[in-house]
C-alpha atoms as a PDB file:
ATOM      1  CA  UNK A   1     -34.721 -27.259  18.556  1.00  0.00           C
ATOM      2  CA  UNK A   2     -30.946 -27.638  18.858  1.00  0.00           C
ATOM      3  CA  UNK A   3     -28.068 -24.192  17.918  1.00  0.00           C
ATOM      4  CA  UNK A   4     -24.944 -24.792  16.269  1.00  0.00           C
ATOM      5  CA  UNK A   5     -22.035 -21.902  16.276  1.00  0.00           C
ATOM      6  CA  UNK A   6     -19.307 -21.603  14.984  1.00  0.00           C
ATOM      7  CA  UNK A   7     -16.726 -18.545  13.669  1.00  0.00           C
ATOM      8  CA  UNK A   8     -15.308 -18.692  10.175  1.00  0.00           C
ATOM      9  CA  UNK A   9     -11.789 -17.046   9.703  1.00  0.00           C
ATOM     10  CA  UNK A  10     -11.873 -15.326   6.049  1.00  0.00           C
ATOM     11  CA  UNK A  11      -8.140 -14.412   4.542  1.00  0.00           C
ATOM     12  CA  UNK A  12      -8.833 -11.211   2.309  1.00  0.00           C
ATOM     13  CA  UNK A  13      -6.067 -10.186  -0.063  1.00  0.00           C
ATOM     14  CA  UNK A  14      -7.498  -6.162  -0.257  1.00  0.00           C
ATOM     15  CA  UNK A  15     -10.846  -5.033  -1.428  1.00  0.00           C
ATOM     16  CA  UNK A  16     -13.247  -7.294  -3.201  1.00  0.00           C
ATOM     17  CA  UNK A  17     -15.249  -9.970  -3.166  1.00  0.00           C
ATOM     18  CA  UNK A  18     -14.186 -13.414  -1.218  1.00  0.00           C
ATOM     19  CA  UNK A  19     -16.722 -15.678  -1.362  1.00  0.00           C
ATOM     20  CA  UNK A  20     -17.502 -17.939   1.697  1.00  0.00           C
ATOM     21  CA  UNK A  21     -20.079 -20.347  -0.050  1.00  0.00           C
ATOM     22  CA  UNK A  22     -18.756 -23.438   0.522  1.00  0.00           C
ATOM     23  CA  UNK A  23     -17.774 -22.749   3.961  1.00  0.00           C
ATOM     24  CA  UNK A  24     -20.888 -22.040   5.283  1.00  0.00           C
ATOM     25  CA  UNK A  25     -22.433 -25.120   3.716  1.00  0.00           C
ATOM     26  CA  UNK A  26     -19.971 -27.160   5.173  1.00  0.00           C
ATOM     27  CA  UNK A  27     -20.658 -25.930   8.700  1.00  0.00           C
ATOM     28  CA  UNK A  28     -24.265 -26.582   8.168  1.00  0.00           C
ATOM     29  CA  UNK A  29     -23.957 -29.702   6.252  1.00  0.00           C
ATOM     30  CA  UNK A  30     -21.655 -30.903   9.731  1.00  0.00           C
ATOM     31  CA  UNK A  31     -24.288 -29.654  11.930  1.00  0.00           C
ATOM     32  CA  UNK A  32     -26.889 -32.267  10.632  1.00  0.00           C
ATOM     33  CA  UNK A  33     -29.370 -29.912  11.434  1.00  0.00           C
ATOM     34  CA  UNK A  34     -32.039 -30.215   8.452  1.00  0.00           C
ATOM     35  CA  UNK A  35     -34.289 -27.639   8.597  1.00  0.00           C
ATOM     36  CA  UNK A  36     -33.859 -24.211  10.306  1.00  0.00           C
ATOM     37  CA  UNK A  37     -32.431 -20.504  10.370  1.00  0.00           C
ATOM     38  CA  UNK A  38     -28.797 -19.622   9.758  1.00  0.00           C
ATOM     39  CA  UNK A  39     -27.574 -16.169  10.903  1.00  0.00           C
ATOM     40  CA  UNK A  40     -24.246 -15.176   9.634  1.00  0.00           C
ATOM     41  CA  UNK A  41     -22.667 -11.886  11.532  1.00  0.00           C
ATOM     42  CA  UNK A  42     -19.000 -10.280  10.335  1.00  0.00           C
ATOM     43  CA  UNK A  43     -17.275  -9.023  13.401  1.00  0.00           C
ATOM     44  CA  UNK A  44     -15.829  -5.679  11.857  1.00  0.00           C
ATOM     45  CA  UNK A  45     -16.842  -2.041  10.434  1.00  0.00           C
ATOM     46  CA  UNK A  46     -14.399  -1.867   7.426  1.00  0.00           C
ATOM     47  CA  UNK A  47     -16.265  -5.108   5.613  1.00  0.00           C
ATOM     48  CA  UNK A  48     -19.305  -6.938   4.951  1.00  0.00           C
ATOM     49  CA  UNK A  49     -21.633  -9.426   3.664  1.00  0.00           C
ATOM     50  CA  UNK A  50     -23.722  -9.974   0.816  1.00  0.00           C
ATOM     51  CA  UNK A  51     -25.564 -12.544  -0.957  1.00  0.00           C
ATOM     52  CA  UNK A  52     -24.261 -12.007  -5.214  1.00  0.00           C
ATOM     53  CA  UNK A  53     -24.377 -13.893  -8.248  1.00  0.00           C
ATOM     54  CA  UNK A  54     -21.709 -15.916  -8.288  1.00  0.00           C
ATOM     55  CA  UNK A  55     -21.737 -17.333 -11.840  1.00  0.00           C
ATOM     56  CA  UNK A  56     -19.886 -14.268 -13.540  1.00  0.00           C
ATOM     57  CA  UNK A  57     -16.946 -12.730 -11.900  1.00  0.00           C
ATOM     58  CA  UNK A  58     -17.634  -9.749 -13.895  1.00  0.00           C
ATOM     59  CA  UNK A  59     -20.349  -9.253 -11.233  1.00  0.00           C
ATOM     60  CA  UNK A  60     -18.145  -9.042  -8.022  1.00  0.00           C
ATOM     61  CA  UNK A  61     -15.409  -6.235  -9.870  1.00  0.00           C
ATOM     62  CA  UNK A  62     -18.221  -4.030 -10.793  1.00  0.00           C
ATOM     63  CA  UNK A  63     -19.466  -4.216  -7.289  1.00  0.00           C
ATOM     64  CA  UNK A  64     -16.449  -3.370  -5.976  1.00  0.00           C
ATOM     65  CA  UNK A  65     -16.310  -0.678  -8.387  1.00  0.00           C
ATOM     66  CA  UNK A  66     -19.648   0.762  -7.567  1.00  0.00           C
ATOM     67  CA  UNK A  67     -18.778   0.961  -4.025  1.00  0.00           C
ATOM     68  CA  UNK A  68     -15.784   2.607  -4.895  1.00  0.00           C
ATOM     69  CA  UNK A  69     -17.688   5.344  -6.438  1.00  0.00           C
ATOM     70  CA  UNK A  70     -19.934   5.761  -3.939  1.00  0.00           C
ATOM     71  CA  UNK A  71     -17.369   6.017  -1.247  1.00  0.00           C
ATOM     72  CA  UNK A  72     -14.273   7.611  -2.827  1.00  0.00           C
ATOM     73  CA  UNK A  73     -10.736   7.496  -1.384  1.00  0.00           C
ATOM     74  CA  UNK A  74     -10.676  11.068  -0.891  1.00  0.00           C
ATOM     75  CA  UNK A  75      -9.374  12.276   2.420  1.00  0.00           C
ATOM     76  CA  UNK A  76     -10.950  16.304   1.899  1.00  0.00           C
ATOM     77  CA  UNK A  77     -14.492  14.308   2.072  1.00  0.00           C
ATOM     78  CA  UNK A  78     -14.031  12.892   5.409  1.00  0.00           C
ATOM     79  CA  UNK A  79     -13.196  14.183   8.917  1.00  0.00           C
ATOM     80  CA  UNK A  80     -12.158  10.671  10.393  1.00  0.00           C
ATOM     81  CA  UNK A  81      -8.500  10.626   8.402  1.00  0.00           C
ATOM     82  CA  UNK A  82      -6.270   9.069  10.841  1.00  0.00           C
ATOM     83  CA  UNK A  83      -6.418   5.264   9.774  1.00  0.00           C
ATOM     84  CA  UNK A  84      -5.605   6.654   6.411  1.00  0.00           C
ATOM     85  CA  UNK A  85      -7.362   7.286   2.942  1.00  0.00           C
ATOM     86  CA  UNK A  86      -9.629   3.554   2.511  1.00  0.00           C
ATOM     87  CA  UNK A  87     -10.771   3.600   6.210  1.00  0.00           C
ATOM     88  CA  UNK A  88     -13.341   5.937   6.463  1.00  0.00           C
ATOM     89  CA  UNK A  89     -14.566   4.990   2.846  1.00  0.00           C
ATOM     90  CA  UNK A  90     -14.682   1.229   3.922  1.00  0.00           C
ATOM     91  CA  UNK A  91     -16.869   2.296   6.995  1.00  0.00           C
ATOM     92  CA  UNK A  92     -19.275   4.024   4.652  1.00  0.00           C
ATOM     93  CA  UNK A  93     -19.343   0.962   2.050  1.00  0.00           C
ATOM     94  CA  UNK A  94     -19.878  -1.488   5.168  1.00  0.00           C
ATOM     95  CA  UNK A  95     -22.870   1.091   6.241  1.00  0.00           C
ATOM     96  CA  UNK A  96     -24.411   0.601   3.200  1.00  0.00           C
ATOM     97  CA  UNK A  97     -23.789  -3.265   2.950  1.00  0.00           C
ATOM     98  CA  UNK A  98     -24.910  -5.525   5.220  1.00  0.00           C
ATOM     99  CA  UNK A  99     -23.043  -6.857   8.432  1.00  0.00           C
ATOM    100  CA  UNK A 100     -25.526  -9.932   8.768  1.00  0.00           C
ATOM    101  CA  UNK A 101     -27.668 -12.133   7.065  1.00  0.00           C
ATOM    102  CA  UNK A 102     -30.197 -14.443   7.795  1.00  0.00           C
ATOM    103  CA  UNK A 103     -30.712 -17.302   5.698  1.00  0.00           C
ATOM    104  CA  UNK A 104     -33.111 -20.284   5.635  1.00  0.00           C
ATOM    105  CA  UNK A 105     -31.706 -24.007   5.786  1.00  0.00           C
ATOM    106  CA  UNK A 106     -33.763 -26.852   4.297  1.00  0.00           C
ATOM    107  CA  UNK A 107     -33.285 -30.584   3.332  1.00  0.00           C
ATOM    108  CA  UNK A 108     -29.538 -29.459   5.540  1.00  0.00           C
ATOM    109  CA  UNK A 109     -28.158 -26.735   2.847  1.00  0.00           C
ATOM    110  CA  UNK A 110     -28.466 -23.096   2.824  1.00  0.00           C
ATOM    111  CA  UNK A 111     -31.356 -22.094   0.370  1.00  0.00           C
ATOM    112  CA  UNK A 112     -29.549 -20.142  -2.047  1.00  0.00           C
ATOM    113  CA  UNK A 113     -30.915 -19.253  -5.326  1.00  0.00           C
ATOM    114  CA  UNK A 114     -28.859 -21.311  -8.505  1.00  0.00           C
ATOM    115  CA  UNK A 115     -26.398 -18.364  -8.999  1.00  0.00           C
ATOM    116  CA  UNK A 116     -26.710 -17.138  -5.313  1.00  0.00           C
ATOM    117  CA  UNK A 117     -23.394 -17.257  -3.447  1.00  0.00           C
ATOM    118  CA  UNK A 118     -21.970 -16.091   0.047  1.00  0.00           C
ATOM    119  CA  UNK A 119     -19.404 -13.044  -0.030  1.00  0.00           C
ATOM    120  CA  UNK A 120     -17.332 -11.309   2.326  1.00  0.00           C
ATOM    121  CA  UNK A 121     -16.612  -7.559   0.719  1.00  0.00           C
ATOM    122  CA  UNK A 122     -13.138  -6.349   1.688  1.00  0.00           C
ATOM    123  CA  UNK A 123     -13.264  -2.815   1.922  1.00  0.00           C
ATOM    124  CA  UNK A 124      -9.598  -1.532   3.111  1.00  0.00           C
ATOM    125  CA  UNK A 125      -7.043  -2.106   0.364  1.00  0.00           C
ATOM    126  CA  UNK A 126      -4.690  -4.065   2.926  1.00  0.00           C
ATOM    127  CA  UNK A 127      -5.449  -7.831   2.950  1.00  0.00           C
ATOM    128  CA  UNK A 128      -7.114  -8.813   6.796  1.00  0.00           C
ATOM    129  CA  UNK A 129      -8.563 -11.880   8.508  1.00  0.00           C
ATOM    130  CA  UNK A 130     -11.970 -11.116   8.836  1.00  0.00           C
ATOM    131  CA  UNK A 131     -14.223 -13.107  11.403  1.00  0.00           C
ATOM    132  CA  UNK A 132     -17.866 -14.487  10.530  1.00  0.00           C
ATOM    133  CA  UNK A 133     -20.061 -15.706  12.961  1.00  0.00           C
ATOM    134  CA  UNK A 134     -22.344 -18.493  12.020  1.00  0.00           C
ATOM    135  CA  UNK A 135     -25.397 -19.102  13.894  1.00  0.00           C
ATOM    136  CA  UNK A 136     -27.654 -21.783  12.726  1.00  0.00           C
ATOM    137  CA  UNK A 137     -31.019 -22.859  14.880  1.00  0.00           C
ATOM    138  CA  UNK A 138     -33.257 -25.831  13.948  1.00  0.00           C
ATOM    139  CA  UNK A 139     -34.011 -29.593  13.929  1.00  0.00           C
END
């Protein structure tokens, strides 16, 4: 069994959807390891991952939307307030998201579904570099 690692810097432009697809193949598809586990891990608490369709664009603004009305930019609903009005909301949204994801790696390619892609969600409204961690263990 061999481990490959490596950390993907993601440039986000304010909250949405930034997909990371191809990136993550690549790393496996360089890693010439054929058959195994990939774990991907963001390193924040004000963003996320997810696994989306990827064929319809419509798909990733209505997310965004949804988690915007889930986690309003309302100070009076928070006590945390000092990073300003989208902070505490992001933290929610990235509570409810995911912060890792494990997914399985056959023939040397993620196994996605056909309209399956890999996402970072921005939650803060300011643009950030957001960190990924890519694990990946198998022969």
């Amino acid at each position: 069994m061999r481990q490959e690692q490596t950390t993907l810097r993601v440039a986000t432009t304010g909250q949405g959807c930034f997909e990371i697809t191809r990136q993550v193949s690549g790393f496996v598809a360089e890693s010439g390891i054929d058959t195994g586990l990939l774990t991907l891990f963001i390193q924040h608490t004000s963003a996320s991952l997810t696994i989306q369709e990827n064929a319809d664009p419509d798909v990733q603004a209505d997310l965004t939307d949804a988690l915007g009305r889930l986690a309003p930019e309302d100070m009076r609903l928070y006590r945390h307030t000092c990073e300003g009005p989208d902070d505490m909301p992001a933290h929610v949204k990235a509570a409810v998201t995911d912060v890792s994801l494990n997914i399985p790696v056959m023939d040397g390619r993620p196994v996605l579904g056909t309209w399956q892609g890999i996402y970072v969600l921005e939650h803060r409204r300011m643009g950030h570099t957001r960190r990924v961690v890519c694990h990946l263990m198998g022969d």
